[in-house]
Structure formats: C-alpha cells, structure tokens
PDB file of N, CA and C in Angstrom:
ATOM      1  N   UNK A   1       2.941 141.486 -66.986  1.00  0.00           N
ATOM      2  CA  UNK A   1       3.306 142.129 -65.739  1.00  0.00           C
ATOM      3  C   UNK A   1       4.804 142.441 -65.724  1.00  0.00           C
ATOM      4  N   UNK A   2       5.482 141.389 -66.382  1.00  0.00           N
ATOM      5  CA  UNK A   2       6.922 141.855 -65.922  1.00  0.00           C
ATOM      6  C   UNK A   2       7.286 142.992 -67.449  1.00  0.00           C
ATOM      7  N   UNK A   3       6.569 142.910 -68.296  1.00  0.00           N
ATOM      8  CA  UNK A   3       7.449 143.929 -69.115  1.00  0.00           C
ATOM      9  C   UNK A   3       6.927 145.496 -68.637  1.00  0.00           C
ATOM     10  N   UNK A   4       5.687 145.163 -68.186  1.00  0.00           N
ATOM     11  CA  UNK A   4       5.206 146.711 -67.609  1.00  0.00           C
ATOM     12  C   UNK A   4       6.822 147.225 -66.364  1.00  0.00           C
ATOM     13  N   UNK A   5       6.695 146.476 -65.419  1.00  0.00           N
ATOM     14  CA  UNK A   5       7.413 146.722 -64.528  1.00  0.00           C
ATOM     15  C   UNK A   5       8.998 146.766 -65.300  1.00  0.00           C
ATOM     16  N   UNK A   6       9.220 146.518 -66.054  1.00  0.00           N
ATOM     17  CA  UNK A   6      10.652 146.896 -67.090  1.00  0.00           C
ATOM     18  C   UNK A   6      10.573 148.238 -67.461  1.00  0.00           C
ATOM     19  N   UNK A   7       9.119 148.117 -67.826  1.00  0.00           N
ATOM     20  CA  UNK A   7       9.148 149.846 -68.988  1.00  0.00           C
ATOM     21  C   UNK A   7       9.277 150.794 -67.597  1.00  0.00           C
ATOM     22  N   UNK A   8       8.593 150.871 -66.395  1.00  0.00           N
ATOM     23  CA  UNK A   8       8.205 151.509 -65.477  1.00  0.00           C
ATOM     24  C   UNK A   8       9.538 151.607 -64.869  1.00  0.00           C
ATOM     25  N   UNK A   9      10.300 150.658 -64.735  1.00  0.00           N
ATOM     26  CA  UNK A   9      11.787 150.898 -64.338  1.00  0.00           C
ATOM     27  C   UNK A   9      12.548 151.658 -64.979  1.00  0.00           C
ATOM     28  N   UNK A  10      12.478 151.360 -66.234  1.00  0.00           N
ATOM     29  CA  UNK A  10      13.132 151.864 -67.474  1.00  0.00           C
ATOM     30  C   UNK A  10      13.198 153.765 -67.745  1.00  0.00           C
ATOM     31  N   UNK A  11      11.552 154.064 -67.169  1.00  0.00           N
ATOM     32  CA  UNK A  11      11.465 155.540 -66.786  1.00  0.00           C
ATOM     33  C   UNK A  11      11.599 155.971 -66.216  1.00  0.00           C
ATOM     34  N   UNK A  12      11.824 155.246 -64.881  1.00  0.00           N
ATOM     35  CA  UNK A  12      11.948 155.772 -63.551  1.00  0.00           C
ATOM     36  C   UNK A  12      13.728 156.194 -64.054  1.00  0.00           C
ATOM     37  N   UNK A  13      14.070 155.144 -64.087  1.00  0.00           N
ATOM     38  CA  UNK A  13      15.541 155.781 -64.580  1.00  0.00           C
ATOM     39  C   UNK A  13      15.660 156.285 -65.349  1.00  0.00           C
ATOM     40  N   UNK A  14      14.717 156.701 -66.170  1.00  0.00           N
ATOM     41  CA  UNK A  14      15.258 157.816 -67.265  1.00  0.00           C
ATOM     42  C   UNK A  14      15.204 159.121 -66.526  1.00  0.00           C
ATOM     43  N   UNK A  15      14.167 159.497 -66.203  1.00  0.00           N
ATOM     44  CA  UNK A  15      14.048 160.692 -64.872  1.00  0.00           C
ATOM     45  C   UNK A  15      15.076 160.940 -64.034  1.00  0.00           C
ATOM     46  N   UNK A  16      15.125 159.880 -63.461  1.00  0.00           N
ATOM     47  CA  UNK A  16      16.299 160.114 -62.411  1.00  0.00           C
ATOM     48  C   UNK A  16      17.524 160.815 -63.196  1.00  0.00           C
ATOM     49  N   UNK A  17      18.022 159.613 -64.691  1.00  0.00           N
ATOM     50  CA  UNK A  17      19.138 160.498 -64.792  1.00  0.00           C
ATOM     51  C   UNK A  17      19.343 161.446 -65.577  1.00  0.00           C
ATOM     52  N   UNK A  18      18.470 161.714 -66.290  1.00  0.00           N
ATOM     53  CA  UNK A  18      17.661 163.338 -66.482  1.00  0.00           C
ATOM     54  C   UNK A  18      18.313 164.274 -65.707  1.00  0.00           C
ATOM     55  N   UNK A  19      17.448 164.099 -64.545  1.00  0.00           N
ATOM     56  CA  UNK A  19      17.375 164.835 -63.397  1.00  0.00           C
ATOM     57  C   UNK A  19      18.958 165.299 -62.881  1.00  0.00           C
ATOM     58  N   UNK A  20      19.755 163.933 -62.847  1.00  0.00           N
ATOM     59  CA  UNK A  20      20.868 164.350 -62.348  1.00  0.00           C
ATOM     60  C   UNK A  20      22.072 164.989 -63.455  1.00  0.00           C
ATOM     61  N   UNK A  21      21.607 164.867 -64.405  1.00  0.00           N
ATOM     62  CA  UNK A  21      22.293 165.104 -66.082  1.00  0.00           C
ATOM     63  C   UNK A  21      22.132 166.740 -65.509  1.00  0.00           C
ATOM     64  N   UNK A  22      20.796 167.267 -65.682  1.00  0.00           N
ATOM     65  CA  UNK A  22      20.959 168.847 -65.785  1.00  0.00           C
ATOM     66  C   UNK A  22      21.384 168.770 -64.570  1.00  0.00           C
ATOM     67  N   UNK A  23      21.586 168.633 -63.507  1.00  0.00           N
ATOM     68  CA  UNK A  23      22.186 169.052 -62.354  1.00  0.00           C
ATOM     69  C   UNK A  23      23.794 169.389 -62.585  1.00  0.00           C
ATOM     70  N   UNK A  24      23.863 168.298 -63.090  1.00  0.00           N
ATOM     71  CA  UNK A  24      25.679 168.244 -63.463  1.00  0.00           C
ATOM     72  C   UNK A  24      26.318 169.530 -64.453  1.00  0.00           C
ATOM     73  N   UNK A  25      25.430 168.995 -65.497  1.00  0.00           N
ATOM     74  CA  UNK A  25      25.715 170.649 -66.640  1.00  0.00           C
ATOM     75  C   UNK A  25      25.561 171.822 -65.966  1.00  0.00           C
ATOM     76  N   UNK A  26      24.380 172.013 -64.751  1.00  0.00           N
ATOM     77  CA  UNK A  26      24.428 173.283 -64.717  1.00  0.00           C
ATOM     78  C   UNK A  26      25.697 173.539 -63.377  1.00  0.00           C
ATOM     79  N   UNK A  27      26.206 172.251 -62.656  1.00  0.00           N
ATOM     80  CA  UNK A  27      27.348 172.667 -62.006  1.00  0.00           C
ATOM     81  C   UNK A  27      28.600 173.384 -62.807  1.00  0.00           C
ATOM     82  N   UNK A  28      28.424 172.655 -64.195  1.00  0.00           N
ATOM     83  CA  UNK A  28      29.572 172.767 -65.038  1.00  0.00           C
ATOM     84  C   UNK A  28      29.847 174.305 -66.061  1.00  0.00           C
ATOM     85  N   UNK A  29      28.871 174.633 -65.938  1.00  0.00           N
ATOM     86  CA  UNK A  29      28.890 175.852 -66.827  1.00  0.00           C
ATOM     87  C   UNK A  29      29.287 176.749 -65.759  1.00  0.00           C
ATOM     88  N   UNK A  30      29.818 178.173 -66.582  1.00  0.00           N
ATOM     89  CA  UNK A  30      30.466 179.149 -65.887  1.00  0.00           C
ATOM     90  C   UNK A  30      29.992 179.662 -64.826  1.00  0.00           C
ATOM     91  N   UNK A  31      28.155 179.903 -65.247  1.00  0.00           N
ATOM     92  CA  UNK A  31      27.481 180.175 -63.827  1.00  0.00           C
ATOM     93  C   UNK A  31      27.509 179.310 -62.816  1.00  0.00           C
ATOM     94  N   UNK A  32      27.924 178.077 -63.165  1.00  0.00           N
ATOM     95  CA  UNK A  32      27.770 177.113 -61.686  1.00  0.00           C
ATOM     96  C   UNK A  32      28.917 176.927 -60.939  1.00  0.00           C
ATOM     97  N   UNK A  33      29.901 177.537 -61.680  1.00  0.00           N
ATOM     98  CA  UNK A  33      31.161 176.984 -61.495  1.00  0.00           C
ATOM     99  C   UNK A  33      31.334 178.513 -60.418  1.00  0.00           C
ATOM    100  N   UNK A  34      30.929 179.983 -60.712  1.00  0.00           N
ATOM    101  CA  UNK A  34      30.998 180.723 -60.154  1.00  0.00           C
ATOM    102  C   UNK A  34      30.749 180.660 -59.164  1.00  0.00           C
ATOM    103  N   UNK A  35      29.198 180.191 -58.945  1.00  0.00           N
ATOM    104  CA  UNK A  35      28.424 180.268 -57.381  1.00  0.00           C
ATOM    105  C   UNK A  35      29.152 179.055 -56.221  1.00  0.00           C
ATOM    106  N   UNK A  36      29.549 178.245 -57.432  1.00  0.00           N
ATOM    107  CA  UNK A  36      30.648 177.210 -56.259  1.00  0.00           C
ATOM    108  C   UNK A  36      31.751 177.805 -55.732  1.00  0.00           C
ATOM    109  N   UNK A  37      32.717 178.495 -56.226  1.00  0.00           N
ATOM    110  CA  UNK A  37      33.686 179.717 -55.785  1.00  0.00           C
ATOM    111  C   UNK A  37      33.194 180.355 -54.766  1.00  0.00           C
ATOM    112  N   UNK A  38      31.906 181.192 -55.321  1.00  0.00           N
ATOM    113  CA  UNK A  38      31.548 182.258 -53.855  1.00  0.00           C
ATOM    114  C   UNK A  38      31.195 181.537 -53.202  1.00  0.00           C
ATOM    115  N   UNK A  39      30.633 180.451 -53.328  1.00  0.00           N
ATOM    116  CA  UNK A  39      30.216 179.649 -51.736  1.00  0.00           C
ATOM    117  C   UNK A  39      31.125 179.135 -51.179  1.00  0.00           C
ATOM    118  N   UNK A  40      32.680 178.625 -51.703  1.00  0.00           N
ATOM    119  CA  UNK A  40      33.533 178.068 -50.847  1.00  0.00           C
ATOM    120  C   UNK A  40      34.374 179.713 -50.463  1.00  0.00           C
ATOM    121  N   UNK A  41      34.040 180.687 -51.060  1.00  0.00           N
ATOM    122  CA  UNK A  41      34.608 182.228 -50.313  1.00  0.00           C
ATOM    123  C   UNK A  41      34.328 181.992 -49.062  1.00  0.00           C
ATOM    124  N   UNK A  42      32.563 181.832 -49.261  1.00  0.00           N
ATOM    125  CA  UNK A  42      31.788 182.745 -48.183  1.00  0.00           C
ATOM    126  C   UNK A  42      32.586 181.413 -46.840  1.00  0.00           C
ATOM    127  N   UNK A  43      32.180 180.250 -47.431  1.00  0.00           N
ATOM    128  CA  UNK A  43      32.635 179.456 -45.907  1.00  0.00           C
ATOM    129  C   UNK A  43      34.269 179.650 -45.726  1.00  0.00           C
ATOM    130  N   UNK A  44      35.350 180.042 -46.406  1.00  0.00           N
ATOM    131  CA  UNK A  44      36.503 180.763 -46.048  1.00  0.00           C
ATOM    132  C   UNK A  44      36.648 181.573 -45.362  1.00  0.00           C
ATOM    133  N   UNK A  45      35.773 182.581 -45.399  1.00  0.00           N
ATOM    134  CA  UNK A  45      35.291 183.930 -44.952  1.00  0.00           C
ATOM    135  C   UNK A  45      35.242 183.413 -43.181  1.00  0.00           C
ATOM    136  N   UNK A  46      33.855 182.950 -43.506  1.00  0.00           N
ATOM    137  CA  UNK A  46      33.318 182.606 -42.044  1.00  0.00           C
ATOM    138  C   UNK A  46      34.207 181.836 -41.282  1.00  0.00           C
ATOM    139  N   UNK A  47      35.277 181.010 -41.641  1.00  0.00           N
ATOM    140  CA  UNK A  47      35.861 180.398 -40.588  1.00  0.00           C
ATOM    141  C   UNK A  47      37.312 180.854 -40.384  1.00  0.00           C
ATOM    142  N   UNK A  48      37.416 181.980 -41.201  1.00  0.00           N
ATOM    143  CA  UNK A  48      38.717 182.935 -41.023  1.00  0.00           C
ATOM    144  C   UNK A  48      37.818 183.802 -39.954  1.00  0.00           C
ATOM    145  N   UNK A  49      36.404 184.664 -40.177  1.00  0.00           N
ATOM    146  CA  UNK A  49      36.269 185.174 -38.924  1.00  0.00           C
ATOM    147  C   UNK A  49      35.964 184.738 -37.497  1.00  0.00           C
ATOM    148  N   UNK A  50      35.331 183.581 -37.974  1.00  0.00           N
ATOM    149  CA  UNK A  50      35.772 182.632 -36.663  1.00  0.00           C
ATOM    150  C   UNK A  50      36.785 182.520 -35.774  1.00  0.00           C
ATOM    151  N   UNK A  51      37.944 181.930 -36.711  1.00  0.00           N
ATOM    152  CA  UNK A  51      39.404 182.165 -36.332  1.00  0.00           C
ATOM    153  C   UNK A  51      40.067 183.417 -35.406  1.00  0.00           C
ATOM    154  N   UNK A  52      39.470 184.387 -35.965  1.00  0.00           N
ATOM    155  CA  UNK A  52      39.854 185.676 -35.761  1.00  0.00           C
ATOM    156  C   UNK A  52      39.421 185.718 -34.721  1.00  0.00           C
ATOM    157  N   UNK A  53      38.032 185.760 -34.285  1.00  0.00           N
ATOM    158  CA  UNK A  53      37.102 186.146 -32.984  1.00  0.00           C
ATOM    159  C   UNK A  53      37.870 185.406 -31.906  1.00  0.00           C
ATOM    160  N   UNK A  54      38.318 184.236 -32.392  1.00  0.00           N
ATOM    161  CA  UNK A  54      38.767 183.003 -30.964  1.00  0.00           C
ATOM    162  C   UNK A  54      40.575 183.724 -30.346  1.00  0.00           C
ATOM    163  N   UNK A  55      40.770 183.865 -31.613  1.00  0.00           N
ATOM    164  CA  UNK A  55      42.187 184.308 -31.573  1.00  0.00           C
ATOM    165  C   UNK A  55      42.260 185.945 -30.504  1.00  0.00           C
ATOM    166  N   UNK A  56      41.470 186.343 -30.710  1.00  0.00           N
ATOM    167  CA  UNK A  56      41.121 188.144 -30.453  1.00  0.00           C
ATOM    168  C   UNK A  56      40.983 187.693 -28.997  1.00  0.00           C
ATOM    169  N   UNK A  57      39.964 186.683 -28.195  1.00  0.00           N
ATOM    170  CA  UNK A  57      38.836 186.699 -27.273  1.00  0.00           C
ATOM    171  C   UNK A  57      40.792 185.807 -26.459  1.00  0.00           C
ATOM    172  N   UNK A  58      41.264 184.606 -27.350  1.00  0.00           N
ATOM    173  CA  UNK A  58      42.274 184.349 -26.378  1.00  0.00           C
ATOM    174  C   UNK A  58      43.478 185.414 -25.586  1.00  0.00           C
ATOM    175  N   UNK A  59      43.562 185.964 -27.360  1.00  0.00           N
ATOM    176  CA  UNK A  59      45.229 186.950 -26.653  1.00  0.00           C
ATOM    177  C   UNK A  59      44.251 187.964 -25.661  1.00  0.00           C
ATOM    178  N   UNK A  60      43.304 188.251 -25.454  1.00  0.00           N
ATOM    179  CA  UNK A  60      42.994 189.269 -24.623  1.00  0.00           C
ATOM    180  C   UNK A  60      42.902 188.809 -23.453  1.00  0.00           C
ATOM    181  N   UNK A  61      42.050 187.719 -23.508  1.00  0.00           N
ATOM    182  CA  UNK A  61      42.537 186.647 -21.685  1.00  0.00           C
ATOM    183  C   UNK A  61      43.847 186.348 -21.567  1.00  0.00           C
ATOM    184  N   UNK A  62      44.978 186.228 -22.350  1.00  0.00           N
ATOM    185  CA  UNK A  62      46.349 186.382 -22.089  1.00  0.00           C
ATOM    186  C   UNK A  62      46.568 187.523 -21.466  1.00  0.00           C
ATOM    187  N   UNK A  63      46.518 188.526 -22.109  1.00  0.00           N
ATOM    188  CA  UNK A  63      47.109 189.841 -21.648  1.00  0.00           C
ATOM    189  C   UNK A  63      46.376 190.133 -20.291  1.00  0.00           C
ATOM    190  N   UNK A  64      45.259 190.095 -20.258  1.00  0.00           N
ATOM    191  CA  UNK A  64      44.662 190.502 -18.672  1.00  0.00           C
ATOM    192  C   UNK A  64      45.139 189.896 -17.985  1.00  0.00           C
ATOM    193  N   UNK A  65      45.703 188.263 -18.106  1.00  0.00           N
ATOM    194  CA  UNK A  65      46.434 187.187 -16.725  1.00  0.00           C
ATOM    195  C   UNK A  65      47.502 188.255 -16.680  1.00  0.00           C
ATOM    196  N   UNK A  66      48.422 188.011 -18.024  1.00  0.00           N
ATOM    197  CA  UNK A  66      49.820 188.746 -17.439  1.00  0.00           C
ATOM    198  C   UNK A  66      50.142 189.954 -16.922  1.00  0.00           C
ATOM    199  N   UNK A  67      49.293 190.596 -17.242  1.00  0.00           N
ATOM    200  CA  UNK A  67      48.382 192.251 -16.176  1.00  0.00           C
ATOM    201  C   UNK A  67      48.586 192.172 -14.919  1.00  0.00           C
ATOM    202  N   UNK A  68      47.466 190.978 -14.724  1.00  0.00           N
ATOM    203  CA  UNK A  68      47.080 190.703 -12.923  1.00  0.00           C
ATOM    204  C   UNK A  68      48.735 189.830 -12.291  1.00  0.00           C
ATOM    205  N   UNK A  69      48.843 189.021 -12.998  1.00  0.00           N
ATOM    206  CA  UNK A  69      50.826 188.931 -12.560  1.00  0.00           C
ATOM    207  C   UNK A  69      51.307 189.655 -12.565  1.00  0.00           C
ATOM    208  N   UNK A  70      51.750 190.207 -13.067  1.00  0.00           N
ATOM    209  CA  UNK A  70      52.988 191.329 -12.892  1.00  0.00           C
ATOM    210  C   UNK A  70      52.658 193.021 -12.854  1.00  0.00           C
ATOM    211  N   UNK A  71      51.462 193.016 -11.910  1.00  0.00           N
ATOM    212  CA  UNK A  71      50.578 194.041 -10.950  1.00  0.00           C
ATOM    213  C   UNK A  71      50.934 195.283 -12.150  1.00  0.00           C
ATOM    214  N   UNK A  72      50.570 195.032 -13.584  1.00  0.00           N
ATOM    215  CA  UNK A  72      50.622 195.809 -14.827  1.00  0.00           C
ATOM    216  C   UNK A  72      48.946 196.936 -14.282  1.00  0.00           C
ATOM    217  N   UNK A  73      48.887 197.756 -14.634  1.00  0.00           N
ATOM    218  CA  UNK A  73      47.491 198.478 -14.807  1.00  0.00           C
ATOM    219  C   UNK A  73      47.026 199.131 -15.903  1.00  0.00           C
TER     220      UNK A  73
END
C-alpha cells in the first residue's frame, strides 16, 4: 500500500511539473514573451484611456463652475 501511494505521488508530480515546465517555456520563448508585451500594452492603453475620460469629464465640470461664476456664456 504505501509504495503504490509513493509511485501515485510520484506521478502526480510528475504531471504537475510537466504541466507547469511547458507553461514556463512557452512564457519564455519569443511568442510568449510577445503576447505578454501586448497584454501589458493593452492594460496601459485602457487605463491611460481611463485616465483621459476622468480627466476630460473633470476639466469640463471645472470650466462650466467657472462659467456660472463669473456670469461667462
């Protein structure tokens, strides 16, 4: 019983780090290394237009207060 449950361990971890072996290589090669780039673009992207939208939506509620103060039209 216990050497079964050795060997059965023994594969389970071989799988596993199998499993995480090609994961790693394929982060590491040029194609993986690419799609990690465009994906930290794309979330650059998105929280520069984020940025932008908040920035746009504030100065414009600025400018309309200082409008309605100083009876601007």
């Amino acid at each position: 019983m216990k050497k079964i449950f050795w060997m059965l361990l023994g594969a389970g971890l071989a799988v596993f780090v199998i499993t995480r072996g090609r994961a790693l290589v394929r982060r590491l090669t040029p194609q993986g290394i690419a799609e990690q780039v465009e994906r930290r673009g794309n979330e650059a992207a998105a929280g520069f237009g984020d940025f932008y939208a908040t920035f746009k939506t504030a100065s414009q509620a600025r400018e309309a207060e200082l409008r309605r103060e100083l009876d601007i039209v």
